[in-house]
PDB file of N, CA and C in Angstrom:
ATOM      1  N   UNK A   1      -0.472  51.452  14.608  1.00  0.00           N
ATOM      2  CA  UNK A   1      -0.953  51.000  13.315  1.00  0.00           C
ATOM      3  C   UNK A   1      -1.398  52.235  12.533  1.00  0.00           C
ATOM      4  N   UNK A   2      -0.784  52.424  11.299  1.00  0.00           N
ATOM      5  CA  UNK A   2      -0.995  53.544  10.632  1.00  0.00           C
ATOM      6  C   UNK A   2      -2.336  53.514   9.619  1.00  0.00           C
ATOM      7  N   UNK A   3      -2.997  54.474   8.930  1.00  0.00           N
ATOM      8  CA  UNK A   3      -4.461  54.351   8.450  1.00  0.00           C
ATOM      9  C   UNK A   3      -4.349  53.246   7.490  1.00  0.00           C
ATOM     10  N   UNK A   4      -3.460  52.815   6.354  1.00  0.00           N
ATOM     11  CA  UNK A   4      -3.082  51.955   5.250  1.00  0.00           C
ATOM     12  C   UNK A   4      -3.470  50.547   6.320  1.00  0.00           C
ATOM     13  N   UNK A   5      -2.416  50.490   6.965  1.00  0.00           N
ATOM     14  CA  UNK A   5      -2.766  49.165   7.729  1.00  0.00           C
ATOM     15  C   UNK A   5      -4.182  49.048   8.459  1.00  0.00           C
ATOM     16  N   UNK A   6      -4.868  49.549   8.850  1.00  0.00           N
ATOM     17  CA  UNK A   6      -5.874  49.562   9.544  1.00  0.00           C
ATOM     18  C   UNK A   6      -7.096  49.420   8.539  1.00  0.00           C
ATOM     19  N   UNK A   7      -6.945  49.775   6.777  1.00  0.00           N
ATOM     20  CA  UNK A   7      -7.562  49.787   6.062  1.00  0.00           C
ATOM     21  C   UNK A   7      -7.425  48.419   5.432  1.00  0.00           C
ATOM     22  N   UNK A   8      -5.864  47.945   5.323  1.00  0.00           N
ATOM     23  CA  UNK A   8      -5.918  46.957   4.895  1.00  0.00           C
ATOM     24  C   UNK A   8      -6.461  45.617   5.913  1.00  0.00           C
ATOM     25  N   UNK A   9      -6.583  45.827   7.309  1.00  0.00           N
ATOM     26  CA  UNK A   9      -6.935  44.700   7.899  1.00  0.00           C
ATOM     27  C   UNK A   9      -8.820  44.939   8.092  1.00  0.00           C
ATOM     28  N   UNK A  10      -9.411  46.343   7.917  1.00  0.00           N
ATOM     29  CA  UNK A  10     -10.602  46.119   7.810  1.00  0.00           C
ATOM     30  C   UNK A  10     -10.752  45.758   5.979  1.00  0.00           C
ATOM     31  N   UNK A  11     -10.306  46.301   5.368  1.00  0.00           N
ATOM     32  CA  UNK A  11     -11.082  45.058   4.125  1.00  0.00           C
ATOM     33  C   UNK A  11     -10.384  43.540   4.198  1.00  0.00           C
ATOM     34  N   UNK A  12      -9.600  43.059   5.060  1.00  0.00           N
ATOM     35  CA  UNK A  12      -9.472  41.345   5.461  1.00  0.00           C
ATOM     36  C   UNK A  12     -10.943  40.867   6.161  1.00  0.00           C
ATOM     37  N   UNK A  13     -11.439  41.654   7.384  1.00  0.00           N
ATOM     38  CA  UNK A  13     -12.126  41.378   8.118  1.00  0.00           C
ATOM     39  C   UNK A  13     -13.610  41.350   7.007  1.00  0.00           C
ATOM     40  N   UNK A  14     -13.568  41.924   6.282  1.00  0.00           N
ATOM     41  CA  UNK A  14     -14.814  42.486   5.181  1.00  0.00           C
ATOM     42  C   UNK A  14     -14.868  41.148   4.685  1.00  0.00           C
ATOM     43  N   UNK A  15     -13.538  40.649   3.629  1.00  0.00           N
ATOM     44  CA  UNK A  15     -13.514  39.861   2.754  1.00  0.00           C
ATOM     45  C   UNK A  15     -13.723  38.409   3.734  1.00  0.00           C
ATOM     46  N   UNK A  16     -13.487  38.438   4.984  1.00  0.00           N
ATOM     47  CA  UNK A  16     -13.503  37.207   5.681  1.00  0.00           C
ATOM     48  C   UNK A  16     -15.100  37.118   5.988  1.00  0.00           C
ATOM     49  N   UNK A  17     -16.295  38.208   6.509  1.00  0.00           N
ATOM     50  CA  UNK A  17     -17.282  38.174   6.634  1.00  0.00           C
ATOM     51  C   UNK A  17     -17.973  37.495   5.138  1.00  0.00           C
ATOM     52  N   UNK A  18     -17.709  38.268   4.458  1.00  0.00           N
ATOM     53  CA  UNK A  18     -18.674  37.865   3.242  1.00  0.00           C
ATOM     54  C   UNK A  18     -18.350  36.192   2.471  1.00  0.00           C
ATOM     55  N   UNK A  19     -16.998  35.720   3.147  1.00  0.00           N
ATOM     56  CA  UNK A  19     -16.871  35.056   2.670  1.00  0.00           C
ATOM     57  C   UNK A  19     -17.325  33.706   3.760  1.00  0.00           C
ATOM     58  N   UNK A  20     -17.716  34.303   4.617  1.00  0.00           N
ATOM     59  CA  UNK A  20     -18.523  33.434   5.871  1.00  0.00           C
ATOM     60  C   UNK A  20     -19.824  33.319   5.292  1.00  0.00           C
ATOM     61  N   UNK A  21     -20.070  34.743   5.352  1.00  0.00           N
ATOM     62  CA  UNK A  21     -21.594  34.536   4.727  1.00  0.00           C
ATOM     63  C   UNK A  21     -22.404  33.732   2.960  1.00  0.00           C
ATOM     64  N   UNK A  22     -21.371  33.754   2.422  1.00  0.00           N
ATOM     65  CA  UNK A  22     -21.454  33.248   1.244  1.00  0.00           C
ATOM     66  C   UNK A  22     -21.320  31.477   1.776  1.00  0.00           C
ATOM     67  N   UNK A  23     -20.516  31.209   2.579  1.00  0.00           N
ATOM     68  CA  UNK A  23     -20.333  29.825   2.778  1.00  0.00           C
ATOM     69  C   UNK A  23     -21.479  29.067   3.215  1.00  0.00           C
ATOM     70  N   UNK A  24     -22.219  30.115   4.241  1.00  0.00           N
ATOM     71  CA  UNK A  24     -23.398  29.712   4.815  1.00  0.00           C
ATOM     72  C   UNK A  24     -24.376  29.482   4.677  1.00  0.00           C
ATOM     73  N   UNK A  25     -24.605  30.992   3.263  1.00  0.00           N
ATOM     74  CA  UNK A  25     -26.083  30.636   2.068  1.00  0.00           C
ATOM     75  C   UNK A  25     -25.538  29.398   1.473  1.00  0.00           C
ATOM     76  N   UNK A  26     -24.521  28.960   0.925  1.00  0.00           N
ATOM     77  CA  UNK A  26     -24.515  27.531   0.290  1.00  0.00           C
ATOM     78  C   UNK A  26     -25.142  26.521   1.057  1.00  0.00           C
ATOM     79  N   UNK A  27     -24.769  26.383   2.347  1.00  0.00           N
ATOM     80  CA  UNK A  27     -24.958  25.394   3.201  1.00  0.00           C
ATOM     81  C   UNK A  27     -26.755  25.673   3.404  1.00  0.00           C
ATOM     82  N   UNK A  28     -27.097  26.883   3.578  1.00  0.00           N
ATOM     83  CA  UNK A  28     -28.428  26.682   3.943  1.00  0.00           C
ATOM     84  C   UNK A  28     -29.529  26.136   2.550  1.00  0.00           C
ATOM     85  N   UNK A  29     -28.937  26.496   1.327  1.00  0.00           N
ATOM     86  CA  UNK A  29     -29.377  26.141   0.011  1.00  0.00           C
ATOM     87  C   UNK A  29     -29.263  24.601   0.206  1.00  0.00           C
ATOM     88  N   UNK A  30     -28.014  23.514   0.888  1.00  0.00           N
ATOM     89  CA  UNK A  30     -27.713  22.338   0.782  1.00  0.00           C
ATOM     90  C   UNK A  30     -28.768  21.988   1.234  1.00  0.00           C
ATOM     91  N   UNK A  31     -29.101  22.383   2.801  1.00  0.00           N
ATOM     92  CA  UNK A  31     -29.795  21.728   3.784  1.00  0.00           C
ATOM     93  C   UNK A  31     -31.328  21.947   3.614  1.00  0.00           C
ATOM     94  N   UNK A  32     -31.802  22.979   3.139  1.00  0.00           N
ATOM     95  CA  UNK A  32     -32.852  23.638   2.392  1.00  0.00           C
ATOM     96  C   UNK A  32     -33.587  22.173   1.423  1.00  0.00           C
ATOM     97  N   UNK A  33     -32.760  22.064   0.872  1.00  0.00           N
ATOM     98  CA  UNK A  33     -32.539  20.870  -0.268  1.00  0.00           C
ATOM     99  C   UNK A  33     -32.913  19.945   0.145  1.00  0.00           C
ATOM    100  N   UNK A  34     -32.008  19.474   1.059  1.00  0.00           N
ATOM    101  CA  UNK A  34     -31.873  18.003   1.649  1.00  0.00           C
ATOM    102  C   UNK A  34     -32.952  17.751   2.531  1.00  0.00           C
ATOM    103  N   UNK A  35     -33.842  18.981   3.131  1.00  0.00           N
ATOM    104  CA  UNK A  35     -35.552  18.667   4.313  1.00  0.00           C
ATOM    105  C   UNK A  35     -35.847  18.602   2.963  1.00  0.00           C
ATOM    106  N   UNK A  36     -36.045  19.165   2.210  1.00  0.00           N
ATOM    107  CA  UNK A  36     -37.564  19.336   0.906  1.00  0.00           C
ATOM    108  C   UNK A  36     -37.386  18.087   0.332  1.00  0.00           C
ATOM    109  N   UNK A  37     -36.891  17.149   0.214  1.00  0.00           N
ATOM    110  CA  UNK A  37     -36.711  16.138  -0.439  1.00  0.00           C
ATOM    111  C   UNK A  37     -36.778  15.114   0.933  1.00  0.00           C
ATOM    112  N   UNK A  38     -36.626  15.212   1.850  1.00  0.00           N
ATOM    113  CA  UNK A  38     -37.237  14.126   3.070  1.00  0.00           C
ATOM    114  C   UNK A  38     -38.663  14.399   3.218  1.00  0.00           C
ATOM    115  N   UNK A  39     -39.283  13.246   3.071  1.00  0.00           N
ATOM    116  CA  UNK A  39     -40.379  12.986   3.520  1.00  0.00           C
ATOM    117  C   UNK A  39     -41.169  12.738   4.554  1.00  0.00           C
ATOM    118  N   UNK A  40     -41.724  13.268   5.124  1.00  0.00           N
ATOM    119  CA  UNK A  40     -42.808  13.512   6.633  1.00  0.00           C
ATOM    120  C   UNK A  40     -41.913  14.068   7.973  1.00  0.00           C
ATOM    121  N   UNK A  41     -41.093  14.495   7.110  1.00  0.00           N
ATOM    122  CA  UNK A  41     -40.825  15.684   8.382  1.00  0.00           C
ATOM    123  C   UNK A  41     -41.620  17.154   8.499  1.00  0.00           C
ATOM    124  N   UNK A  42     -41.890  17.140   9.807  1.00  0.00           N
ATOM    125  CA  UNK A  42     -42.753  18.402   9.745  1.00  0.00           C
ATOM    126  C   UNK A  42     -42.195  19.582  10.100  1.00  0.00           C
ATOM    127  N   UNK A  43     -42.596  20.876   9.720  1.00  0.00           N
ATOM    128  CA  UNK A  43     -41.993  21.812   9.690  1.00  0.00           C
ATOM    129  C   UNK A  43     -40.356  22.011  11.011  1.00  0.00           C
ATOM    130  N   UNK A  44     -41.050  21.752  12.251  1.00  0.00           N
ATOM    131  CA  UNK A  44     -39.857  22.038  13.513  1.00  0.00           C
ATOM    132  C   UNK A  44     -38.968  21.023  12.933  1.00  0.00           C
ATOM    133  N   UNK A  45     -39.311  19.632  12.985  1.00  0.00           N
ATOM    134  CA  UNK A  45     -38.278  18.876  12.429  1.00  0.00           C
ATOM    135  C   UNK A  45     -37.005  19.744  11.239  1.00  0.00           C
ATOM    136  N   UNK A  46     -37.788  20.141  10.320  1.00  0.00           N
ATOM    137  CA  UNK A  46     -36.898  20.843   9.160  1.00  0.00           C
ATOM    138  C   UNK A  46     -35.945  21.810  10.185  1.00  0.00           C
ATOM    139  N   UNK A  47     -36.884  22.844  10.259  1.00  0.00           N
ATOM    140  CA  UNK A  47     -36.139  24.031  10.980  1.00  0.00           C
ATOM    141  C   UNK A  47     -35.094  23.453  12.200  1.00  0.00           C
ATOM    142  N   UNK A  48     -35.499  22.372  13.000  1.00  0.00           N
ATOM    143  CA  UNK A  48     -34.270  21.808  13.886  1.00  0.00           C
ATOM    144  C   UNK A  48     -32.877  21.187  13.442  1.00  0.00           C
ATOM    145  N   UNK A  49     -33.683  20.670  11.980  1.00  0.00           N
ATOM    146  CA  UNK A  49     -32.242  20.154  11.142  1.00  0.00           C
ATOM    147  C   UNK A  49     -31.675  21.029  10.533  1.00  0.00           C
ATOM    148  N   UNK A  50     -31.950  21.686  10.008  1.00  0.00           N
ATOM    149  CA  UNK A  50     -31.482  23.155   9.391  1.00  0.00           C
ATOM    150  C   UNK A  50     -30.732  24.375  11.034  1.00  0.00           C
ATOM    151  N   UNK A  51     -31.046  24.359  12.024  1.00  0.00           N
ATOM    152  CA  UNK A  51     -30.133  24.945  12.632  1.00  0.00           C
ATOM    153  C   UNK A  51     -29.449  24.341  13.234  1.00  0.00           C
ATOM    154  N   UNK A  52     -29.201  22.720  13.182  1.00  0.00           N
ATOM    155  CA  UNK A  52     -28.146  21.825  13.490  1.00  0.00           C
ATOM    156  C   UNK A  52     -26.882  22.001  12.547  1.00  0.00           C
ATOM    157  N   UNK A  53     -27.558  21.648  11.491  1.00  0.00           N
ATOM    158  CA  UNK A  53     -26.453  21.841   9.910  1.00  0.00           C
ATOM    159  C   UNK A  53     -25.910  23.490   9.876  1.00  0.00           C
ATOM    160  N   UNK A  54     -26.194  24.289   9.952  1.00  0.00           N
ATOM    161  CA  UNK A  54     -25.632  25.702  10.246  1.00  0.00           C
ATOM    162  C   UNK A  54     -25.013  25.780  11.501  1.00  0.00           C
ATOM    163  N   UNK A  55     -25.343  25.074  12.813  1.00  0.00           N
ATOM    164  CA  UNK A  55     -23.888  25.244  13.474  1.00  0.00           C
ATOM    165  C   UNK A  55     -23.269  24.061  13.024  1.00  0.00           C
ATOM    166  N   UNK A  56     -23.198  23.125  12.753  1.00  0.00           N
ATOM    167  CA  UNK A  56     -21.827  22.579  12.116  1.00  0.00           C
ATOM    168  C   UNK A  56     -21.508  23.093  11.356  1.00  0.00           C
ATOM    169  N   UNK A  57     -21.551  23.590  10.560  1.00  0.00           N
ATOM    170  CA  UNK A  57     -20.791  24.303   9.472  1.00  0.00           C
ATOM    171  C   UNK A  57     -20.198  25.202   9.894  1.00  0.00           C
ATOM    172  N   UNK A  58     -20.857  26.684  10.795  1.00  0.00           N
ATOM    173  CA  UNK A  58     -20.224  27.250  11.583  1.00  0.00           C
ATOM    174  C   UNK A  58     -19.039  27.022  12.928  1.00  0.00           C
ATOM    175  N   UNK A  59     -19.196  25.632  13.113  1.00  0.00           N
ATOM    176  CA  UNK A  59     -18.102  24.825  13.949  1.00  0.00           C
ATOM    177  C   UNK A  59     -17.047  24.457  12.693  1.00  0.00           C
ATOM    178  N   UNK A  60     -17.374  23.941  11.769  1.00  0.00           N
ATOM    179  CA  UNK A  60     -16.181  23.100  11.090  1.00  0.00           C
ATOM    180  C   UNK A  60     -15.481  24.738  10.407  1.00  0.00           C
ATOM    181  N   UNK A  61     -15.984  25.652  10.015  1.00  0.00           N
ATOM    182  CA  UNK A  61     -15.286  26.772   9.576  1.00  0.00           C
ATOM    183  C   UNK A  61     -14.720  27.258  10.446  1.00  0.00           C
ATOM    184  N   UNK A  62     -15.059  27.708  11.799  1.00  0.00           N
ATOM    185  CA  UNK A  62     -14.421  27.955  12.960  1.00  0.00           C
ATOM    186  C   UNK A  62     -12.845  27.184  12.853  1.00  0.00           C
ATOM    187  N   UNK A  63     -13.056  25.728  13.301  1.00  0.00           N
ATOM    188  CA  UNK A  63     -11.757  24.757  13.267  1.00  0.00           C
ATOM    189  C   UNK A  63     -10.771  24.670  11.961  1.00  0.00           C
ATOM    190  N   UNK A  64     -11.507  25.264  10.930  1.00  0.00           N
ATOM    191  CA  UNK A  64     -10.533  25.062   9.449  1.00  0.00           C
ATOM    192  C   UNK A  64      -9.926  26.516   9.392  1.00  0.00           C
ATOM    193  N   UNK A  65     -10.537  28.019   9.926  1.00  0.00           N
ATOM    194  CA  UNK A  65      -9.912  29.036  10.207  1.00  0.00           C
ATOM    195  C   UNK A  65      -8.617  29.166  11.289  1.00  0.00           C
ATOM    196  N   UNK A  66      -8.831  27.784  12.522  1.00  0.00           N
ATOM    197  CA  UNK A  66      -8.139  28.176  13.615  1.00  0.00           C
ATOM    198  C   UNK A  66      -6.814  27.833  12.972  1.00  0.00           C
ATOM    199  N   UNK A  67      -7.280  26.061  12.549  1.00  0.00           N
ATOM    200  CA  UNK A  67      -6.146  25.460  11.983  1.00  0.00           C
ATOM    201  C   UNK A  67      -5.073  26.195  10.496  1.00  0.00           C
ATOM    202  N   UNK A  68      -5.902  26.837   9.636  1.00  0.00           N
ATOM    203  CA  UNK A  68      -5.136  27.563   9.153  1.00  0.00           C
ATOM    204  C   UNK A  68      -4.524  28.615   9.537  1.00  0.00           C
ATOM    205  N   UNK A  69      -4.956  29.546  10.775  1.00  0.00           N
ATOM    206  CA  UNK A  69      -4.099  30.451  11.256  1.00  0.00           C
ATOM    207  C   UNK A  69      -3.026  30.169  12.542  1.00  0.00           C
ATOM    208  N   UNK A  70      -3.214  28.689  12.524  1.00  0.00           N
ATOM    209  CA  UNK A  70      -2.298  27.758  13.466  1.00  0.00           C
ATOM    210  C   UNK A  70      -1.111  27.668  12.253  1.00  0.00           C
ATOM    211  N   UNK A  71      -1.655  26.926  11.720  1.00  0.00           N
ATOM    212  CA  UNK A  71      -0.502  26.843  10.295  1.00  0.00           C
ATOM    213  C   UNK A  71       0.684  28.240   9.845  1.00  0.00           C
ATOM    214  N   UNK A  72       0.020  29.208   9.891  1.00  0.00           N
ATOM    215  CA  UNK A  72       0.367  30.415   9.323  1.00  0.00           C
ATOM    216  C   UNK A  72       1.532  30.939  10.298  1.00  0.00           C
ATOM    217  N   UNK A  73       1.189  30.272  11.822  1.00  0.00           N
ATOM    218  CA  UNK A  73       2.230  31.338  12.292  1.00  0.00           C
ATOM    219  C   UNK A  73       3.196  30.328  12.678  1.00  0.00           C
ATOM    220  N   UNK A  74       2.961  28.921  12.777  1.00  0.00           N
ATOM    221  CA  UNK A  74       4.375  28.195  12.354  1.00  0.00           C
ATOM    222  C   UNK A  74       4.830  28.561  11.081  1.00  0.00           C
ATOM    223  N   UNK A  75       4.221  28.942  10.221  1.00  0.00           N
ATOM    224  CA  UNK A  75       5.189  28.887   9.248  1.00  0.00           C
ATOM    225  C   UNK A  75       6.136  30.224   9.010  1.00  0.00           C
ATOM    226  N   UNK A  76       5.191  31.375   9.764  1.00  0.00           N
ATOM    227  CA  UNK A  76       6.118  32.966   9.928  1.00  0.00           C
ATOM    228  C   UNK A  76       7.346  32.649  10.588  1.00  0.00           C
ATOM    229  N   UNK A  77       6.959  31.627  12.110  1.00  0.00           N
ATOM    230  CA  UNK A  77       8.296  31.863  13.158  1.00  0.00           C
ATOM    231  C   UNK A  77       9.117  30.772  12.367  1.00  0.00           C
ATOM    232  N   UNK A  78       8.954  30.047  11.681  1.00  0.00           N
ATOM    233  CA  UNK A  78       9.858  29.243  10.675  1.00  0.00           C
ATOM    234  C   UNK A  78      10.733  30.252   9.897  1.00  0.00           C
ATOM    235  N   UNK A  79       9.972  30.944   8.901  1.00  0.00           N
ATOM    236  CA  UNK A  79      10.230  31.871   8.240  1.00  0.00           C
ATOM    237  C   UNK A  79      11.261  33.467   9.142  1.00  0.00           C
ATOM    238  N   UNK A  80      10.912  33.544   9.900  1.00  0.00           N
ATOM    239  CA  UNK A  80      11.546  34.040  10.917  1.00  0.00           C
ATOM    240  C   UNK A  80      13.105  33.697  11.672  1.00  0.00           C
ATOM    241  N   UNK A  81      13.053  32.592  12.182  1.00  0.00           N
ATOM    242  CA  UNK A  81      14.136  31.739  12.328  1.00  0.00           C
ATOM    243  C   UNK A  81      14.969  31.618  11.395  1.00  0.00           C
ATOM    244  N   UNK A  82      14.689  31.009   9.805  1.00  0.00           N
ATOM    245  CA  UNK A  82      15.865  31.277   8.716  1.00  0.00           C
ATOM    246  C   UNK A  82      15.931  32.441   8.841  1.00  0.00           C
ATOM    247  N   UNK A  83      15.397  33.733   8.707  1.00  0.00           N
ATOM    248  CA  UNK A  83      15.696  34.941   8.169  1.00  0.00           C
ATOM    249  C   UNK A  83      17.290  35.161   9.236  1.00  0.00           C
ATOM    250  N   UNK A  84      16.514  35.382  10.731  1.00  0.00           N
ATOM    251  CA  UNK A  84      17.950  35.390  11.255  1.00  0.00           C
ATOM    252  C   UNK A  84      19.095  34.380  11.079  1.00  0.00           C
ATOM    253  N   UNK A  85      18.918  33.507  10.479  1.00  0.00           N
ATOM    254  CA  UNK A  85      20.120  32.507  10.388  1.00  0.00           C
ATOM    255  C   UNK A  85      20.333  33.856   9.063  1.00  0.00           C
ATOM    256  N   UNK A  86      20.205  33.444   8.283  1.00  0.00           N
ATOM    257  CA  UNK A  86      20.295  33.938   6.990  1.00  0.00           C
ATOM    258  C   UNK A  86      20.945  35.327   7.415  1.00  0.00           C
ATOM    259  N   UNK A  87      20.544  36.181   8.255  1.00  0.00           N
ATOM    260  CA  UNK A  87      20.992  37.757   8.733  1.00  0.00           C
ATOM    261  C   UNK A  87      22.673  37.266   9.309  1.00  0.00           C
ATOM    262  N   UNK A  88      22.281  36.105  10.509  1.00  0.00           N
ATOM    263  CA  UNK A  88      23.477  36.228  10.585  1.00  0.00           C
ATOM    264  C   UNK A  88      24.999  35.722   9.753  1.00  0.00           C
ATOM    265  N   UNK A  89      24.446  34.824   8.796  1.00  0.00           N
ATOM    266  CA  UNK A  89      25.791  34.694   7.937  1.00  0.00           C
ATOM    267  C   UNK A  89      26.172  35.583   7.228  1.00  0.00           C
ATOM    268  N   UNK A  90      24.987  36.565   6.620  1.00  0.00           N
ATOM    269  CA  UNK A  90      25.488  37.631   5.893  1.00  0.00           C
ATOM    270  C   UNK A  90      26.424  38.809   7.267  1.00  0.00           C
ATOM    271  N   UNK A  91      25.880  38.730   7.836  1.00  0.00           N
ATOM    272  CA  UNK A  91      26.712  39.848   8.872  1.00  0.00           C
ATOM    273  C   UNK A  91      28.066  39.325   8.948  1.00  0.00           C
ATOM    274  N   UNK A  92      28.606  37.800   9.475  1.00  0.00           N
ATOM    275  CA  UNK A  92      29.753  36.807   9.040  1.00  0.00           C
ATOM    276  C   UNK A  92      30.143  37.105   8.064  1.00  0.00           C
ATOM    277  N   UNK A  93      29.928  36.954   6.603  1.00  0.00           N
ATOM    278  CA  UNK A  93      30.229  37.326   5.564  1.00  0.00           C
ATOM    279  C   UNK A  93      30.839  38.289   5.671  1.00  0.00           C
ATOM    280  N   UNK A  94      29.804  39.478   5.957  1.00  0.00           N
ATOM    281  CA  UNK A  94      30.779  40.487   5.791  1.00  0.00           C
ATOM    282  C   UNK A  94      31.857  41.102   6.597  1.00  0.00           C
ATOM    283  N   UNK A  95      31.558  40.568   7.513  1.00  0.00           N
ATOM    284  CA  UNK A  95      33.089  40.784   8.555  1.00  0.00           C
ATOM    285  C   UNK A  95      34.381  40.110   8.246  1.00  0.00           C
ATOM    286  N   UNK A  96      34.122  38.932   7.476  1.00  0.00           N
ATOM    287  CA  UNK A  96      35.133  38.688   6.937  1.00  0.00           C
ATOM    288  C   UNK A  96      35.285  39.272   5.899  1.00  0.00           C
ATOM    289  N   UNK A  97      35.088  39.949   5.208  1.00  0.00           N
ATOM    290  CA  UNK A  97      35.587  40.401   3.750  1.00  0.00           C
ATOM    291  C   UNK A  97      35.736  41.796   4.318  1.00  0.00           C
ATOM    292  N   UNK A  98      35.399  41.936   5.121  1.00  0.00           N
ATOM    293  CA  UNK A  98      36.169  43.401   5.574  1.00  0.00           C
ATOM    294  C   UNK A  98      37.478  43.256   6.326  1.00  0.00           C
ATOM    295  N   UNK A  99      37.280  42.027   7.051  1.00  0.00           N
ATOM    296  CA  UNK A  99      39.114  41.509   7.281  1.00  0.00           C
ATOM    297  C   UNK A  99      40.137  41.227   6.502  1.00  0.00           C
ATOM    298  N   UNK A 100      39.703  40.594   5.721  1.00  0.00           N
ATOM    299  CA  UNK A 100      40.616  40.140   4.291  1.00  0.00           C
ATOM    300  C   UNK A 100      40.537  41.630   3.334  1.00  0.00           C
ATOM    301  N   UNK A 101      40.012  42.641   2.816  1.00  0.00           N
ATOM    302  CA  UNK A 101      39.830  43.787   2.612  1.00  0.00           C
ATOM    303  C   UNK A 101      41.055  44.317   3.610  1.00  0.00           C
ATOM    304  N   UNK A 102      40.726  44.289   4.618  1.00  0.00           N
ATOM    305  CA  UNK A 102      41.822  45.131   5.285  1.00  0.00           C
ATOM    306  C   UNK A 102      43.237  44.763   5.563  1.00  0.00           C
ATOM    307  N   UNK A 103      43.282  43.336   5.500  1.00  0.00           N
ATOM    308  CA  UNK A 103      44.367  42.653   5.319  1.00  0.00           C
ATOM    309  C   UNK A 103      44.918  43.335   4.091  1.00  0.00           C
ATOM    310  N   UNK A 104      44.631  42.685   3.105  1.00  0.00           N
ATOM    311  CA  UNK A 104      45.002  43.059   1.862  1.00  0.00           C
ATOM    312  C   UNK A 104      45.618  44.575   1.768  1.00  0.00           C
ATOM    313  N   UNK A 105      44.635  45.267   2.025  1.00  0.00           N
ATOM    314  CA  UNK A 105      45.302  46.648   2.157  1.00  0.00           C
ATOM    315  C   UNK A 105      46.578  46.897   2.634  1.00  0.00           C
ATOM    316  N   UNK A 106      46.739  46.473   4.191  1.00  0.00           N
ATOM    317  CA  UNK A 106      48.008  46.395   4.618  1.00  0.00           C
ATOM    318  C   UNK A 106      48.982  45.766   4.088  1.00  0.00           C
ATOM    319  N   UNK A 107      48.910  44.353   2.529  1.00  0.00           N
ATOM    320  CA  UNK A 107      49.743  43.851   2.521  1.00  0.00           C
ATOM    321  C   UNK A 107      49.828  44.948   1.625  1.00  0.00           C
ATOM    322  N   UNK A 108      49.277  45.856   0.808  1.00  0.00           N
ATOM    323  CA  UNK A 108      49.491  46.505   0.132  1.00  0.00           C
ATOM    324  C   UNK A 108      50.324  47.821   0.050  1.00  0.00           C
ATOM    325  N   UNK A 109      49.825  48.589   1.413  1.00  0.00           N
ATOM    326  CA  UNK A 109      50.665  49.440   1.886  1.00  0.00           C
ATOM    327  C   UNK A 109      52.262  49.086   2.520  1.00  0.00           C
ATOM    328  N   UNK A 110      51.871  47.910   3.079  1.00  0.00           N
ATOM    329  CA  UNK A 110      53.085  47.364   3.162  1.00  0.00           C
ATOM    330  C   UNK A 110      54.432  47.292   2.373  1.00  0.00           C
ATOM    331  N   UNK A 111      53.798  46.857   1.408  1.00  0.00           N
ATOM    332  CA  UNK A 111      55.090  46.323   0.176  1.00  0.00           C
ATOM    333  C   UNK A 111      55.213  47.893  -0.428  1.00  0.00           C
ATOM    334  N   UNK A 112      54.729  48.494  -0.497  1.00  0.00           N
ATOM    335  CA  UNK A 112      54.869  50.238  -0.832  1.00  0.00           C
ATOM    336  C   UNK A 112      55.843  50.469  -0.080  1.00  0.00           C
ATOM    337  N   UNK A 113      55.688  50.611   1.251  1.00  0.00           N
ATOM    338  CA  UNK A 113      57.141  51.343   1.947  1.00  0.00           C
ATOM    339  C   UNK A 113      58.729  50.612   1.903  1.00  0.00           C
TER     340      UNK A 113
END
């Protein structure tokens, strides 16, 4: 892996952190929300619901990351699979037009002599 690539997959890993962490202040702002507005829960109560709701969230992002990078690489070896179909008709292709090309030629030289 050359420095470009290694740069480009640490600012992925960057943009994937912050974008964890941004997901999470939302969620803790939600849940934040949602104790202050329940009534007679006492502090542990809050704080127990509040680090319940942060690992689910951290579970359901987990499963929506896996599943999208489940997604991603069916869709490469998909993408993959046509390409070689696709490689090999053009290679077909051109073996025939280099036969008929060479045909031709010969009928050409042919009728010359």
């Amino acid at each position: 892996m050359d420095t470009s690539e290694e740069a480009a997959r640490g600012l992925s890993d960057i943009e994937g952190f912050l974008y964890q962490e941004a997901h999470l202040a939302a969620a803790r702002r939600r849940v934040a929300d949602f104790t202050t507005r329940a009534p007679g829960l006492t502090r542990e109560q809050k704080a127990d619901i509040e680090r319940w709701y942060l690992e689910e969230q951290r579970y359901v992002a987990r499963m929506v990351t896996e599943h999208i990078a489940a997604c991603i690489d069916v869709v490469k070896e998909q993408q993959h699979i046509r390409f070689g179909r696709w490689l090999r008709g053009t290679l077909t292709a051109m073996v025939l037009i280099t036969m008929a090309l060479g045909l031709c030629v010969t009928v050409v030289l042919g009728s010359l002599s």
